[in-house]
N, C-alpha and C. Protein backbone atom coordinates (compact mmCIF):
# COMPACT_ATOMS: atom_id res chain seq x y z
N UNK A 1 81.93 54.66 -173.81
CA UNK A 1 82.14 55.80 -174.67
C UNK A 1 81.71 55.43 -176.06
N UNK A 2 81.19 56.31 -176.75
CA UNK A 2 80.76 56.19 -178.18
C UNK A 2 81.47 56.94 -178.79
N UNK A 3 82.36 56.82 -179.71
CA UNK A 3 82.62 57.90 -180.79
C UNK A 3 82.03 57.61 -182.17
N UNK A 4 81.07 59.11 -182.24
CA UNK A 4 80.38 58.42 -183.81
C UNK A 4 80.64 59.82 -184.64
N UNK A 5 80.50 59.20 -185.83
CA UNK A 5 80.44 60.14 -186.70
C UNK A 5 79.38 60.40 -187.26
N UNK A 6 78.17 60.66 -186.52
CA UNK A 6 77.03 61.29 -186.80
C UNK A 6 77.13 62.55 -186.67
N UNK A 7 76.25 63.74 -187.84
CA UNK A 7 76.51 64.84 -187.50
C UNK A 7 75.60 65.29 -185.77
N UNK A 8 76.36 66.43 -186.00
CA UNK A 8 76.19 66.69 -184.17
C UNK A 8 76.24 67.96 -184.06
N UNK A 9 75.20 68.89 -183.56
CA UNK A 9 75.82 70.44 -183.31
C UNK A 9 75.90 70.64 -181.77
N UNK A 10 75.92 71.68 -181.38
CA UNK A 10 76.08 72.47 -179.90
C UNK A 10 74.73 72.21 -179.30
N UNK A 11 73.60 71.73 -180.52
CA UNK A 11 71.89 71.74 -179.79
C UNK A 11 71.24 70.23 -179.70
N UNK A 12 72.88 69.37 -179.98
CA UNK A 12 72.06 67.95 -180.21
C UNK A 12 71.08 67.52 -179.04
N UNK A 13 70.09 66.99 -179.82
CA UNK A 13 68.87 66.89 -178.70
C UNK A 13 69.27 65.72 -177.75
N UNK A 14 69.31 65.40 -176.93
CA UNK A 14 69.28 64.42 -175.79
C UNK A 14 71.34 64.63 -175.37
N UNK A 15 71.99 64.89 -175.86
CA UNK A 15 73.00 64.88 -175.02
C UNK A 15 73.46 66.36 -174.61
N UNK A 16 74.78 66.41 -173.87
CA UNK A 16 74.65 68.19 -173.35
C UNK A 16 76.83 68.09 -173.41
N UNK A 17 76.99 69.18 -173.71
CA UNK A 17 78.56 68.99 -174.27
C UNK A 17 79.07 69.50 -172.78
N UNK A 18 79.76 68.79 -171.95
CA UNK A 18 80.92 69.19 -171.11
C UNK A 18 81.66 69.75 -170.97
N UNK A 19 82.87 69.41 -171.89
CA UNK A 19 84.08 70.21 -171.97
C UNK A 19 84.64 69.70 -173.18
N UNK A 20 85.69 70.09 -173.76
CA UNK A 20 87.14 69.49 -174.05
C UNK A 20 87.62 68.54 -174.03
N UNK A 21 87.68 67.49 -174.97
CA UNK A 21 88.47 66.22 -174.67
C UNK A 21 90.06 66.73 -173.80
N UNK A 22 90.45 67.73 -174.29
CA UNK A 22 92.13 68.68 -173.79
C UNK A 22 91.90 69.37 -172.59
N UNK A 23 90.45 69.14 -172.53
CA UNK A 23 90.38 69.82 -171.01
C UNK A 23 90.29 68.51 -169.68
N UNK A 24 90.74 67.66 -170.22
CA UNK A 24 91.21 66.38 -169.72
C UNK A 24 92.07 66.05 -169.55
N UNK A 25 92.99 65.95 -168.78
CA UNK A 25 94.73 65.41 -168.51
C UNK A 25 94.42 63.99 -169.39
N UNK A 26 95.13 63.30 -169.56
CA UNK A 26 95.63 62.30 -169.57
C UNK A 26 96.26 61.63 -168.35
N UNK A 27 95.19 60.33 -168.37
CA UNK A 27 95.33 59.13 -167.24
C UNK A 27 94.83 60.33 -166.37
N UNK A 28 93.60 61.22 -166.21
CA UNK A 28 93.02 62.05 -165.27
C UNK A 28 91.62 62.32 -165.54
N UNK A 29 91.14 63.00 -164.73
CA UNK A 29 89.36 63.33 -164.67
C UNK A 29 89.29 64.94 -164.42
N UNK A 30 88.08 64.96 -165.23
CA UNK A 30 87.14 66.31 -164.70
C UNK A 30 85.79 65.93 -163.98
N UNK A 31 85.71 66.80 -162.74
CA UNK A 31 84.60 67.28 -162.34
C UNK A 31 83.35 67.90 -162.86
N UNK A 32 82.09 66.96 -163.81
CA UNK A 32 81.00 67.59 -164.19
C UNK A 32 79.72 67.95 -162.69
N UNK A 33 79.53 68.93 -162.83
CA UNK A 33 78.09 69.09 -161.32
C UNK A 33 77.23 69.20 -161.93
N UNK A 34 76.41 68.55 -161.31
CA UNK A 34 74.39 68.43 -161.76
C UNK A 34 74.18 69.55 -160.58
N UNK A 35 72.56 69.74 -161.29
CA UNK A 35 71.92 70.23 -160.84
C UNK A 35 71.62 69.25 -159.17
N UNK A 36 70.91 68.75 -159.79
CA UNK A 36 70.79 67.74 -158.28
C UNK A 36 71.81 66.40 -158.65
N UNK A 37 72.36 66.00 -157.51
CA UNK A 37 72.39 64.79 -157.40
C UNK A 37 74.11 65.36 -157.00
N UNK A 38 75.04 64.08 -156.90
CA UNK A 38 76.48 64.32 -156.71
C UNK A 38 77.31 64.29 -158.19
N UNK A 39 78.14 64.61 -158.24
CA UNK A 39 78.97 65.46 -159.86
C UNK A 39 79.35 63.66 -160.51
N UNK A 40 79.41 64.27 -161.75
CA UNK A 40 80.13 62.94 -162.53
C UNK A 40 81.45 63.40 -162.74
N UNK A 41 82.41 62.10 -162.55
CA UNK A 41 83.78 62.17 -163.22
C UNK A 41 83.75 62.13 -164.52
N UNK A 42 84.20 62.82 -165.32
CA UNK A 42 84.47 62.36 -166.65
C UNK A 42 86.55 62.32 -167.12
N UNK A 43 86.52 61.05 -167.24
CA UNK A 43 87.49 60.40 -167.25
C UNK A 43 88.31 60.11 -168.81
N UNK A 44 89.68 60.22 -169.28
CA UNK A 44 90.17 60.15 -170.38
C UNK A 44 91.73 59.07 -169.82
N UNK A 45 91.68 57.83 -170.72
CA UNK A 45 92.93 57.31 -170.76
C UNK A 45 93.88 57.78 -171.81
N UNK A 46 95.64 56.84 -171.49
CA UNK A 46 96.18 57.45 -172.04
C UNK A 46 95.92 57.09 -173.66
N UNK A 47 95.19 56.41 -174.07
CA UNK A 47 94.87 56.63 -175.69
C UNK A 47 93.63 57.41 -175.94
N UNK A 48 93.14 58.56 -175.20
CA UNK A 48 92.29 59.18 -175.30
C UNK A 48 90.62 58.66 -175.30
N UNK A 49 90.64 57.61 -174.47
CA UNK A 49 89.09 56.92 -174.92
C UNK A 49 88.83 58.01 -173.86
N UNK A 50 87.06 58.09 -173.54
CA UNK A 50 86.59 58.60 -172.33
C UNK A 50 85.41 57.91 -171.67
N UNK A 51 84.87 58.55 -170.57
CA UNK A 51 84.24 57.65 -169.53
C UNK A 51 84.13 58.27 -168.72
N UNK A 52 82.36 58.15 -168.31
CA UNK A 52 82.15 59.34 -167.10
C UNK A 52 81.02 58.05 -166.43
N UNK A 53 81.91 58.27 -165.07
CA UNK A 53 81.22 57.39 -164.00
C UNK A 53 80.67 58.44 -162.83
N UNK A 54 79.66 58.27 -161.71
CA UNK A 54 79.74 59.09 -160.78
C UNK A 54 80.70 58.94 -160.04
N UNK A 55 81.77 60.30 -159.54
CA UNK A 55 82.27 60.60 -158.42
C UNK A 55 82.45 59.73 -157.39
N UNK A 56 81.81 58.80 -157.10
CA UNK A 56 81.91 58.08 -155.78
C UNK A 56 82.21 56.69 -156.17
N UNK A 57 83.21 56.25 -155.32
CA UNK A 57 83.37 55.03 -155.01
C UNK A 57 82.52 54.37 -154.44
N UNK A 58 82.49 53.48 -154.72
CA UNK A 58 80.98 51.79 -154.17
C UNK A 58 81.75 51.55 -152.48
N UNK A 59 83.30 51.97 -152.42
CA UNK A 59 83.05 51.05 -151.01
C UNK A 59 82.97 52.08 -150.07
N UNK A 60 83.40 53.27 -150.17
CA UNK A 60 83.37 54.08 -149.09
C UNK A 60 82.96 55.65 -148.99
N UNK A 61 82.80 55.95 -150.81
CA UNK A 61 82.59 56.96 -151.41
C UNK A 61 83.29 57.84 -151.88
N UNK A 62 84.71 57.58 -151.64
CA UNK A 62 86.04 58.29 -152.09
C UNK A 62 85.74 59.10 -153.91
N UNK A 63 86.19 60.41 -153.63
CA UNK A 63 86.10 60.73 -155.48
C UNK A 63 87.01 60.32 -155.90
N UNK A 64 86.49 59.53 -157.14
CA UNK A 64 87.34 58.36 -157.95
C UNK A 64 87.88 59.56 -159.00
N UNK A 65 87.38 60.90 -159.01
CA UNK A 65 88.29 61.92 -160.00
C UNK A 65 89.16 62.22 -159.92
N UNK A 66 89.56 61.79 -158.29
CA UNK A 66 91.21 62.27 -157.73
C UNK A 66 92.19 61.22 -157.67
N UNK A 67 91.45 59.95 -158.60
CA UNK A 67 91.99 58.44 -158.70
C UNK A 67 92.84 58.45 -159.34
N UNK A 68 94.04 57.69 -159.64
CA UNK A 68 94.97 57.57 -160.21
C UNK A 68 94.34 56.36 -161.87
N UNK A 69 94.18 56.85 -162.63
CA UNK A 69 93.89 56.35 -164.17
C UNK A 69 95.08 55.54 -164.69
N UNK A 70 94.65 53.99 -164.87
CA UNK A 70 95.63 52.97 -165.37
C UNK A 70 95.25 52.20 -166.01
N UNK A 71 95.10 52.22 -167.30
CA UNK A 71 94.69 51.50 -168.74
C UNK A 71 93.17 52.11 -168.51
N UNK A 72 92.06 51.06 -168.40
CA UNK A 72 90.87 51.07 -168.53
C UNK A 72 90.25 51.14 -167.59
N UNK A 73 90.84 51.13 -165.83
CA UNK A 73 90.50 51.69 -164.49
C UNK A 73 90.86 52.87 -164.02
N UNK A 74 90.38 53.25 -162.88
CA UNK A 74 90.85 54.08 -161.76
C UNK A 74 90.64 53.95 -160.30
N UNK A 75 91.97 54.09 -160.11
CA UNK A 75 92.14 53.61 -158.38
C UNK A 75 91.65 54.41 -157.41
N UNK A 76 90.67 53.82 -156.52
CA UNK A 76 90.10 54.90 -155.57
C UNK A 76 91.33 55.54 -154.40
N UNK A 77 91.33 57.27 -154.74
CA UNK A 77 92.06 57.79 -153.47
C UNK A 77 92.66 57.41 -152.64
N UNK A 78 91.18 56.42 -151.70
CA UNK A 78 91.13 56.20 -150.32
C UNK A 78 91.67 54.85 -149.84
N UNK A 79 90.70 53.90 -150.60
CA UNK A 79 91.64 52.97 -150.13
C UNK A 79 91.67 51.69 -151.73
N UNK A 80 92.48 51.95 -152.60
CA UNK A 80 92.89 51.97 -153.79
C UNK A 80 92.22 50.97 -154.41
N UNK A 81 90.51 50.48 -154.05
CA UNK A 81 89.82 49.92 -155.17
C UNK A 81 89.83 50.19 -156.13
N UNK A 82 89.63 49.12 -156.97
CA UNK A 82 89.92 49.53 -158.77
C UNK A 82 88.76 49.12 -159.46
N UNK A 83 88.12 50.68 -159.69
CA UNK A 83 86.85 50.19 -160.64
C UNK A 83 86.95 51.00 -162.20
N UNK A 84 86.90 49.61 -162.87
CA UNK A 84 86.15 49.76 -164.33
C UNK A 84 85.79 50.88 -164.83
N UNK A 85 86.69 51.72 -165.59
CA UNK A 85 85.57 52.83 -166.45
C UNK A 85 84.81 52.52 -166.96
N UNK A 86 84.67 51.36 -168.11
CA UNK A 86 83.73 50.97 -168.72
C UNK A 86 82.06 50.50 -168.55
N UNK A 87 82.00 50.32 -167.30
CA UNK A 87 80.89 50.21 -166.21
C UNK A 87 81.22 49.79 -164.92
N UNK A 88 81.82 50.60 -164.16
CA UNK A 88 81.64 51.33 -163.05
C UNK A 88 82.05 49.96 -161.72
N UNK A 89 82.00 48.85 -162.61
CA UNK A 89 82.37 47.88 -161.66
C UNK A 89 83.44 47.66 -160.68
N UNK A 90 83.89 47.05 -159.52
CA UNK A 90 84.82 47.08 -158.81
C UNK A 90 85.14 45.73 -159.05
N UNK A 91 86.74 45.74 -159.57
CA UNK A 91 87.43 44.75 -159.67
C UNK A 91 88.07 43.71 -158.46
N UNK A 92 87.86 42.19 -158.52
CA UNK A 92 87.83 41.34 -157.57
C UNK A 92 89.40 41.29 -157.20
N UNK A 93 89.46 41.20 -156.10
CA UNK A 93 88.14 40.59 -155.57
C UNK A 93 87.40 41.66 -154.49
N UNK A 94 87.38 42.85 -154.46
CA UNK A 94 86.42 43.57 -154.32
C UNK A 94 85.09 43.73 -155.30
N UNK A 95 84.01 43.96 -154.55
CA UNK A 95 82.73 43.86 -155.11
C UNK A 95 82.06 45.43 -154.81
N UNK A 96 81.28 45.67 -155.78
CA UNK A 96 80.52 46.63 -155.64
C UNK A 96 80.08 47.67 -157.63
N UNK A 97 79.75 48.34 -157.23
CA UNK A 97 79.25 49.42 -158.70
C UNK A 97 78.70 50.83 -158.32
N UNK A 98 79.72 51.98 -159.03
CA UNK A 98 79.44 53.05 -159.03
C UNK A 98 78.64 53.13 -160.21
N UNK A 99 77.63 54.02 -160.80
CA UNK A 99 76.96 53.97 -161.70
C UNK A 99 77.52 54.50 -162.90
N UNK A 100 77.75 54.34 -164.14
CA UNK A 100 78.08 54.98 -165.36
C UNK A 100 77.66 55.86 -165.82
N UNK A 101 78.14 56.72 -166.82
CA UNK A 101 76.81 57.22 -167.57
C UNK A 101 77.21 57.39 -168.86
N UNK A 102 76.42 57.03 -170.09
CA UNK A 102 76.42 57.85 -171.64
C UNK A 102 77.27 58.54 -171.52
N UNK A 103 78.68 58.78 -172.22
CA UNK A 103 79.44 59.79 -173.02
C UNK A 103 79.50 59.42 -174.83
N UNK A 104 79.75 60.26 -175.39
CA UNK A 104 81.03 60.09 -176.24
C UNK A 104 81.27 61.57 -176.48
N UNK A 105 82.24 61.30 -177.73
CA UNK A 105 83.36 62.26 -178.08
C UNK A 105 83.12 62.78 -180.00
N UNK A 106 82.75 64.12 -179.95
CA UNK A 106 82.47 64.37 -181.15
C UNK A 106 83.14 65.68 -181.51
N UNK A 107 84.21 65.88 -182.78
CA UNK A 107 84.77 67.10 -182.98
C UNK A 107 85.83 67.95 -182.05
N UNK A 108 86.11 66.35 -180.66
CA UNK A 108 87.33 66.96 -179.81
C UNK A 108 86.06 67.54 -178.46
N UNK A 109 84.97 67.03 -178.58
CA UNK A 109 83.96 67.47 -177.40
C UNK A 109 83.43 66.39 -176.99
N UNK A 110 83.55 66.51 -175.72
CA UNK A 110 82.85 65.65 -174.99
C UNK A 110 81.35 65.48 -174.76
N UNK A 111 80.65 64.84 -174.33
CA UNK A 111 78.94 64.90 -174.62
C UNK A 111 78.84 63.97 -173.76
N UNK A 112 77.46 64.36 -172.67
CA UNK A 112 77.14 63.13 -171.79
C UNK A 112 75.50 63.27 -171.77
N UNK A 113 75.11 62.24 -171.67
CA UNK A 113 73.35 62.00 -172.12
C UNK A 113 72.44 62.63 -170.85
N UNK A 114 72.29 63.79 -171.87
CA UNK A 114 71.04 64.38 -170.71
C UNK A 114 70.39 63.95 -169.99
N UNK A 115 69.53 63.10 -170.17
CA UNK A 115 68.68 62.46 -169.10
C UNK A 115 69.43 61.60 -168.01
N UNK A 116 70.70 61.42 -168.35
CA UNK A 116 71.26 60.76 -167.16
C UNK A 116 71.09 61.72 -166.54
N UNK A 117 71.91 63.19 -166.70
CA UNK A 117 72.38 63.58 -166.00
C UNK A 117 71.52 64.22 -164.84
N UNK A 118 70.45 64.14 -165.43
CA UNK A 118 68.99 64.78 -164.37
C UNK A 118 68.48 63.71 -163.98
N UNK A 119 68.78 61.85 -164.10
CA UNK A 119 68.13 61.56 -163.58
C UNK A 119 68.38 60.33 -162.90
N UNK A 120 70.01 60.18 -163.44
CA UNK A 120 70.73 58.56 -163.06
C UNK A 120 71.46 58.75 -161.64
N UNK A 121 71.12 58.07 -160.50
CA UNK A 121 71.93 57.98 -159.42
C UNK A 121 71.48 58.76 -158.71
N UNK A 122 70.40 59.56 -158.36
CA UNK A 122 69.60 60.62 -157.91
C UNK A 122 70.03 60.51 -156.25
N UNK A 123 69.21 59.15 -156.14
CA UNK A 123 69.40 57.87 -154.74
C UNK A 123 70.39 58.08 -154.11
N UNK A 124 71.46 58.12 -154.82
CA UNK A 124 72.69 57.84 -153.48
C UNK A 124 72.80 59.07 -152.70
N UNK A 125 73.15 58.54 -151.45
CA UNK A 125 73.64 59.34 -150.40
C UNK A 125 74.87 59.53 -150.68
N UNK A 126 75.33 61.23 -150.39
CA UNK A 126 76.53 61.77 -150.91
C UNK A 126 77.69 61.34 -149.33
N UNK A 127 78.88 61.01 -149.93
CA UNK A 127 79.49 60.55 -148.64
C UNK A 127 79.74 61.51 -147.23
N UNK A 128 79.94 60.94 -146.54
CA UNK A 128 80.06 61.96 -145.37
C UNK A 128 81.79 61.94 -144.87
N UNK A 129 82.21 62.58 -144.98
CA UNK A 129 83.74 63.00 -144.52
C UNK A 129 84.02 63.68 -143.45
N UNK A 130 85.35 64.15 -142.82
CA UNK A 130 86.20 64.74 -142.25
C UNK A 130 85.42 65.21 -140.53
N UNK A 131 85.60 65.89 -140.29
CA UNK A 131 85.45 65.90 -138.74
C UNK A 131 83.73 66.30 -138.55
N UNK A 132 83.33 66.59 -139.78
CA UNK A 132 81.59 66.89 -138.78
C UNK A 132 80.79 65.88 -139.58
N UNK A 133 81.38 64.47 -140.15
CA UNK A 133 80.62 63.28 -140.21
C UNK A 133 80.29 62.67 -138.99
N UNK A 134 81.14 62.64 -137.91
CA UNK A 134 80.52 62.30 -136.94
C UNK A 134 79.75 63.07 -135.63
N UNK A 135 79.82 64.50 -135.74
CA UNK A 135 78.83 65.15 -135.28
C UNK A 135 77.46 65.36 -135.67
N UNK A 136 76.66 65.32 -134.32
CA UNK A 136 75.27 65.32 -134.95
C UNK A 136 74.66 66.57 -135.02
N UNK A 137 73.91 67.04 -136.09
CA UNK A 137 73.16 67.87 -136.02
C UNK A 137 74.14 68.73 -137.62
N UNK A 138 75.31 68.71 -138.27
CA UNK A 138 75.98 68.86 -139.60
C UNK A 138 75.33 68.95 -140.48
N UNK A 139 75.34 69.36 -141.10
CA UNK A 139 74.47 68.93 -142.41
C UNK A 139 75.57 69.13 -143.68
């Protein structure tokens, strides 16, 4: 997360405003959706820093937005890996990395770097869940 005090309007070139820092629980996440690709979490602890990782967990793909937020992590859903807001890492002794992306926080708004958002994490395969992951022919 960056918080700067550069001026900044609604048209700053390269980043794109989200939401609300208040439109953030505390120790909770919002759901940002791209155009393509799978949604970013954007994430706020309880001293208000923020942090937007993609949605998916590294080990199984669980949304880490529905994670439980504790200091400077969040615990996956599913099966309670703990990865790093700060870059996306999974804490040992689990291994793995969800990808990060550019935020900060300007005037109580959140801001995440355009070009991620069209172009970081494109690659991953979105997870497959609940009863027609293992049927063939689902989409």
């Amino acid at each position: 997360m960056h918080r700067e005090n550069l001026p900044m309007t609604p048209a700053a070139p390269g980043w794109t405003a989200v939401c609300a820092v208040d439109d953030i629980p505390p120790l909770g996440a919002r759901r940002v959706a791209r155009p393509q690709g799978m949604a970013v979490a954007v994430f706020r602890t309880a001293d208000d820093r923020v942090f937007a990782l993609l949605d998916r967990c590294p080990h199984k793909g669980g949304p880490l937005s529905q994670g439980i937020v504790h200091g400077d992590a969040v615990a996956c859903p599913l099966h309670n890996w703990t990865i790093a807001l700060v870059d996306g890492n999974a804490r040992a002794p689990d291994e793995g990395c969800t990808p990060a992306f550019a935020c900060r926080v300007h005037d109580g708004q959140v801001w995440l770097d355009a070009q991620q958002l069209a172009t970081h994490a494109l690659d991953l395969p979105a997870p497959l869940a609940g009863p027609c992951s293992k049927q063939a022919g689902c989409a």
